[in-house]
C-alpha atoms as a PDB file:
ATOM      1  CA  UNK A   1      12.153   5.563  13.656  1.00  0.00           C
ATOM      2  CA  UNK A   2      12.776   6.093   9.955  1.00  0.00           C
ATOM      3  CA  UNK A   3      11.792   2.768   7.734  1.00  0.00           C
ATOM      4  CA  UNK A   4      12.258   1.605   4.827  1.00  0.00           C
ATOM      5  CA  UNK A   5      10.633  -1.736   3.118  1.00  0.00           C
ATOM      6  CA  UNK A   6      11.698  -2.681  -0.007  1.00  0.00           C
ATOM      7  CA  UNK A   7       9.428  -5.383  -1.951  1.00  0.00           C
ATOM      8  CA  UNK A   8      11.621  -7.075  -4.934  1.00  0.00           C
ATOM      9  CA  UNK A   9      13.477  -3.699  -5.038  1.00  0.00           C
ATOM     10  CA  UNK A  10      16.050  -3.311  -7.767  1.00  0.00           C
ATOM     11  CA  UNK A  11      19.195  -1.490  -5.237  1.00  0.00           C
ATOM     12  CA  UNK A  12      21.587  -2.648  -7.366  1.00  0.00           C
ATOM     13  CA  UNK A  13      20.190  -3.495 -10.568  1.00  0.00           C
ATOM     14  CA  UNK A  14      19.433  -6.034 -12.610  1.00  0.00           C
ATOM     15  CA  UNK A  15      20.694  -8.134 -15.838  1.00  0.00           C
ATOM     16  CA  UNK A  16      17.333  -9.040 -17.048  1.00  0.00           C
ATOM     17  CA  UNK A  17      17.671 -12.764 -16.903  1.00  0.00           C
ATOM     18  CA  UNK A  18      21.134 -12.381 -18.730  1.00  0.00           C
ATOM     19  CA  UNK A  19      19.697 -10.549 -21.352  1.00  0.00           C
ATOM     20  CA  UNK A  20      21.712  -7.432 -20.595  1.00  0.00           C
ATOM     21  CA  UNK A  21      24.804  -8.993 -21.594  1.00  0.00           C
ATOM     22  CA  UNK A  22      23.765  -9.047 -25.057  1.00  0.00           C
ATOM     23  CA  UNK A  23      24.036  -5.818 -25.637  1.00  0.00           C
ATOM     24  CA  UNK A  24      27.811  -5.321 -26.322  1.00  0.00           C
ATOM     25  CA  UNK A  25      26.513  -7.688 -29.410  1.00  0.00           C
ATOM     26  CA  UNK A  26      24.082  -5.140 -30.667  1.00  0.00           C
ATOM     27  CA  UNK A  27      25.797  -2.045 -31.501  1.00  0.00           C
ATOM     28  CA  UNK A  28      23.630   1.049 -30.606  1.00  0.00           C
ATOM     29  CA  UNK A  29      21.207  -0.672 -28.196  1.00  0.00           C
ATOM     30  CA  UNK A  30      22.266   0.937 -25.263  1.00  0.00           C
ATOM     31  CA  UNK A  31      21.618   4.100 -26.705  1.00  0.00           C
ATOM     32  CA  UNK A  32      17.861   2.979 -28.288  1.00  0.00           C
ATOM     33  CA  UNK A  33      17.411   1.361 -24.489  1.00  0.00           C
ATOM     34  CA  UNK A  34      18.209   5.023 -22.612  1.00  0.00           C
ATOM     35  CA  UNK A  35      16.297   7.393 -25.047  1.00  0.00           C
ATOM     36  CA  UNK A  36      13.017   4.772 -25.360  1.00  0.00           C
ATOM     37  CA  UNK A  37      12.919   3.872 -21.794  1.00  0.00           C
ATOM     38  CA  UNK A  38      15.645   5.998 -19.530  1.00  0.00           C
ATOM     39  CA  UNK A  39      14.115   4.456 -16.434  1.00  0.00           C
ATOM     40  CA  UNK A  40      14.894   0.563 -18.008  1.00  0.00           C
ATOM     41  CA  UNK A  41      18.127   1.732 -18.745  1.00  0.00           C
ATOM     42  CA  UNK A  42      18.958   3.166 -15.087  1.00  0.00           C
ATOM     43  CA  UNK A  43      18.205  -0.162 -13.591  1.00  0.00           C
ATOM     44  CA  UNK A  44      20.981  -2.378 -15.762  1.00  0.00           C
ATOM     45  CA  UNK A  45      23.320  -3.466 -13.431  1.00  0.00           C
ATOM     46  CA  UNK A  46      26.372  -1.619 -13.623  1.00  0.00           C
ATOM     47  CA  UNK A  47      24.587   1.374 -14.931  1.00  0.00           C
ATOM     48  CA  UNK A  48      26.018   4.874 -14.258  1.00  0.00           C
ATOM     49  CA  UNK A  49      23.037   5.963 -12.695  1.00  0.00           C
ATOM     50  CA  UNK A  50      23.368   3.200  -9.865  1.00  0.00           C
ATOM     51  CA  UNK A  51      27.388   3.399  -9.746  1.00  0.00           C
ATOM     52  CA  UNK A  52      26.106   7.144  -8.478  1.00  0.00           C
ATOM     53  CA  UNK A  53      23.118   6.309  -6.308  1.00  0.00           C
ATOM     54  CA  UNK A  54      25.507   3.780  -4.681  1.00  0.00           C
ATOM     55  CA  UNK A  55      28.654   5.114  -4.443  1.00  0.00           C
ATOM     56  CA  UNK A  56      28.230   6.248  -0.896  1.00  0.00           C
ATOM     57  CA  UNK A  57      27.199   3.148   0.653  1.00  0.00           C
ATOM     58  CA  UNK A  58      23.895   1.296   0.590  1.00  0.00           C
ATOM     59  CA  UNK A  59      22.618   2.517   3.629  1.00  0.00           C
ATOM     60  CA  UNK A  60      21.993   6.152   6.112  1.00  0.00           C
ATOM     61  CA  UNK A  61      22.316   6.535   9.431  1.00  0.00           C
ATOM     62  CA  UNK A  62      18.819   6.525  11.291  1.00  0.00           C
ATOM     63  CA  UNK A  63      16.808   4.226   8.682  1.00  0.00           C
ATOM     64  CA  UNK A  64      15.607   0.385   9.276  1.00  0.00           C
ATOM     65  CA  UNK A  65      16.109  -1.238   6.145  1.00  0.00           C
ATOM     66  CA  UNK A  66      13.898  -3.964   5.101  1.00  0.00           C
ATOM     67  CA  UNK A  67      14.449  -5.968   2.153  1.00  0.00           C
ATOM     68  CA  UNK A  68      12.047  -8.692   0.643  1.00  0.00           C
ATOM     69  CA  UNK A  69      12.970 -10.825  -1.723  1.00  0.00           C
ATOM     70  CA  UNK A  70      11.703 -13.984  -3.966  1.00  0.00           C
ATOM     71  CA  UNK A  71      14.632 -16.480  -5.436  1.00  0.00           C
ATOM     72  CA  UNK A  72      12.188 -17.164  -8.188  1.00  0.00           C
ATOM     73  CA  UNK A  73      12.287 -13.533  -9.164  1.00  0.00           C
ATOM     74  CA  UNK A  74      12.802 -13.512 -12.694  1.00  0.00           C
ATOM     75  CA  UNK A  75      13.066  -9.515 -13.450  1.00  0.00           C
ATOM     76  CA  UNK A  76      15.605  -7.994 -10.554  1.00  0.00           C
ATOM     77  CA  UNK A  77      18.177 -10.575 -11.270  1.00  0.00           C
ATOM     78  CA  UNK A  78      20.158 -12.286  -9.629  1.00  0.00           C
ATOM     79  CA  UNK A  79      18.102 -11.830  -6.836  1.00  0.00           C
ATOM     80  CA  UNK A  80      20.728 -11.161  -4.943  1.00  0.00           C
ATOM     81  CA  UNK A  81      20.549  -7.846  -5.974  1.00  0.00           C
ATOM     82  CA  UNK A  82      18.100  -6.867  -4.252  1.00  0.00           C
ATOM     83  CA  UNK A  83      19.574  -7.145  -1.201  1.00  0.00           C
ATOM     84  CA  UNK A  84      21.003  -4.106   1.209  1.00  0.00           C
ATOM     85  CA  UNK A  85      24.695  -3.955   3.250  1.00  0.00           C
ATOM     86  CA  UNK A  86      24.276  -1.738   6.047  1.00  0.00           C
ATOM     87  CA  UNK A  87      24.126  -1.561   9.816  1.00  0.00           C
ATOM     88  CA  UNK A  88      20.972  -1.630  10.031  1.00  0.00           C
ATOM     89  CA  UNK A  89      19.448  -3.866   7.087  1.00  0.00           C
ATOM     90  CA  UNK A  90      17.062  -7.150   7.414  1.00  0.00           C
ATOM     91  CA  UNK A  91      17.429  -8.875   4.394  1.00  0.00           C
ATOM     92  CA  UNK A  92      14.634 -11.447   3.926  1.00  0.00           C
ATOM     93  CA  UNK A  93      14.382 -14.529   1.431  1.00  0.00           C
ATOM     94  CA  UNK A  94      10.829 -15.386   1.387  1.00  0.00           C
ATOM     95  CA  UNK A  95      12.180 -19.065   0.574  1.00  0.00           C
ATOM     96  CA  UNK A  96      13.707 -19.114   4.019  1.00  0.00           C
ATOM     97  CA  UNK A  97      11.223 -18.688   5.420  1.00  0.00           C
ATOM     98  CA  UNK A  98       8.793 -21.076   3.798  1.00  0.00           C
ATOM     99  CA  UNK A  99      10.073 -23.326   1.140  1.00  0.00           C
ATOM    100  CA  UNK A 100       6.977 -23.784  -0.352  1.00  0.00           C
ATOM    101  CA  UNK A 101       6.570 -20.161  -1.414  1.00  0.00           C
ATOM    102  CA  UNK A 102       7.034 -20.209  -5.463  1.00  0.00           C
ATOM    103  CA  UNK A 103       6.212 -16.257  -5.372  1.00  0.00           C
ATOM    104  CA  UNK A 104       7.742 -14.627  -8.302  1.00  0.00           C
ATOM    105  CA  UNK A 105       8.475 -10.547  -8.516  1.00  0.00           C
ATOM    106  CA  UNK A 106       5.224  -9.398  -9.511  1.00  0.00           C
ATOM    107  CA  UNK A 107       3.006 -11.558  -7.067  1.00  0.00           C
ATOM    108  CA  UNK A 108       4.886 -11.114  -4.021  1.00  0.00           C
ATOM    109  CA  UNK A 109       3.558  -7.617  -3.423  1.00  0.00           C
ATOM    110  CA  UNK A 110       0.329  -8.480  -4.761  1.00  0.00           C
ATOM    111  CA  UNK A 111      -1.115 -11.279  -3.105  1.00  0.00           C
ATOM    112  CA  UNK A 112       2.099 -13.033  -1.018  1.00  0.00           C
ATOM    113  CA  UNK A 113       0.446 -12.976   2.418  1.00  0.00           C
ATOM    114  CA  UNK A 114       4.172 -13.742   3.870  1.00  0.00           C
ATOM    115  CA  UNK A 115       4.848 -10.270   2.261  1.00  0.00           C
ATOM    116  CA  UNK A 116       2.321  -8.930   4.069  1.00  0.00           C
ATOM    117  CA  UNK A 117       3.567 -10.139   7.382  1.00  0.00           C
ATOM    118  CA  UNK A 118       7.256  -8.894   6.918  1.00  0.00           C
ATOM    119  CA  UNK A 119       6.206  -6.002   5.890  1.00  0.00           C
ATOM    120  CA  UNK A 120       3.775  -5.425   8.858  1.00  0.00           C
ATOM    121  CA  UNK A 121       6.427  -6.902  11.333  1.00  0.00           C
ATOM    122  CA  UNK A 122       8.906  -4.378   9.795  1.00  0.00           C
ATOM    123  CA  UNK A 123       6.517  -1.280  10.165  1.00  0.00           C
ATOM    124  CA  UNK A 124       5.494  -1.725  13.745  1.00  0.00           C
ATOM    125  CA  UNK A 125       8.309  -3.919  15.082  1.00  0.00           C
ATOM    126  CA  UNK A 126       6.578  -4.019  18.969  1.00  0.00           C
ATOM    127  CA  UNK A 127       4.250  -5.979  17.887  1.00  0.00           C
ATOM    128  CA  UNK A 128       6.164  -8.572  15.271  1.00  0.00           C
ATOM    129  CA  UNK A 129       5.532 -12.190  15.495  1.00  0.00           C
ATOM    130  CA  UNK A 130       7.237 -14.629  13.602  1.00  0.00           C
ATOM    131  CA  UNK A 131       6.468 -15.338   9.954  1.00  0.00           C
ATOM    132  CA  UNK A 132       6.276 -18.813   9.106  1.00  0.00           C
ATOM    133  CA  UNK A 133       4.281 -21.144   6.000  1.00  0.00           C
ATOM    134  CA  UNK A 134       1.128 -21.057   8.406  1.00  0.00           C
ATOM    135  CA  UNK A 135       1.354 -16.616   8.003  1.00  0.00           C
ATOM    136  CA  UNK A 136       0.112 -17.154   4.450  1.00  0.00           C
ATOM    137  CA  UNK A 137      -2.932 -19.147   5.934  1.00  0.00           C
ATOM    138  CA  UNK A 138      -4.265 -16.887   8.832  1.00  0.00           C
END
């Protein structure tokens, strides 16, 4: 089987916090944004690049999506960007399952041991157990 794990993936972009909607306010940005850093400017939400990587659908036939994601993530926002439609997607909020989790973007595929355990369950599936708090202790 074809998988795919995505850890605080941008899939449909990102507004920076909100700060992307200040650019109608500074004439010329954009276009400073896109020549200085093309690959910043792909990942505004609403950008042409991901109206075209998305235009077909989120998903292919024959993958397992899974998606990992952090509320507190404070550079793919919302963080509900991050997640995939599909027949065969597993969205995961690592707040649901553990509450206590304050893992923001750049830790959770560094040291979030929760992570970890999605990402294992989601890579060999026959032997997944369930991730709980007590996964980031063992």
């Amino acid at each position: 089987m074809n998988t795919f794990v995505g850890i605080a993936p941008d899939n449909h972009g990102t507004t920076l916090n909100g700060l992307t909607k200040l650019l109608p306010y500074f004439p010329g940005a954009e276009d400073v944004i896109a020549s200085a850093a093309p690959g910043l400017a792909d990942q505004v939400a609403g950008s042409a690049f991901l109206a075209k990587l998305n235009a077909g659908g989120d998903t292919v036939p024959g993958v397992h999506y899974t998606v990992i994601a952090t509320r507190y993530d404070e550079v793919v926002t919302p963080y509900t960007s991050q997640f995939l439609s599909g027949s065969d997607v597993h969205n995961v909020l690592i707040q649901n399952l553990c509450s206590a989790d304050l893992s923001e973007h750049a830790l959770l595929g560094l040291t979030d041991r929760i992570v970890f355990h999605e990402v294992a369950n989601a890579l060999d599936p026959a032997h997944a157990t369930a991730t709980t708090c007590l996964s980031a202790l063992s």
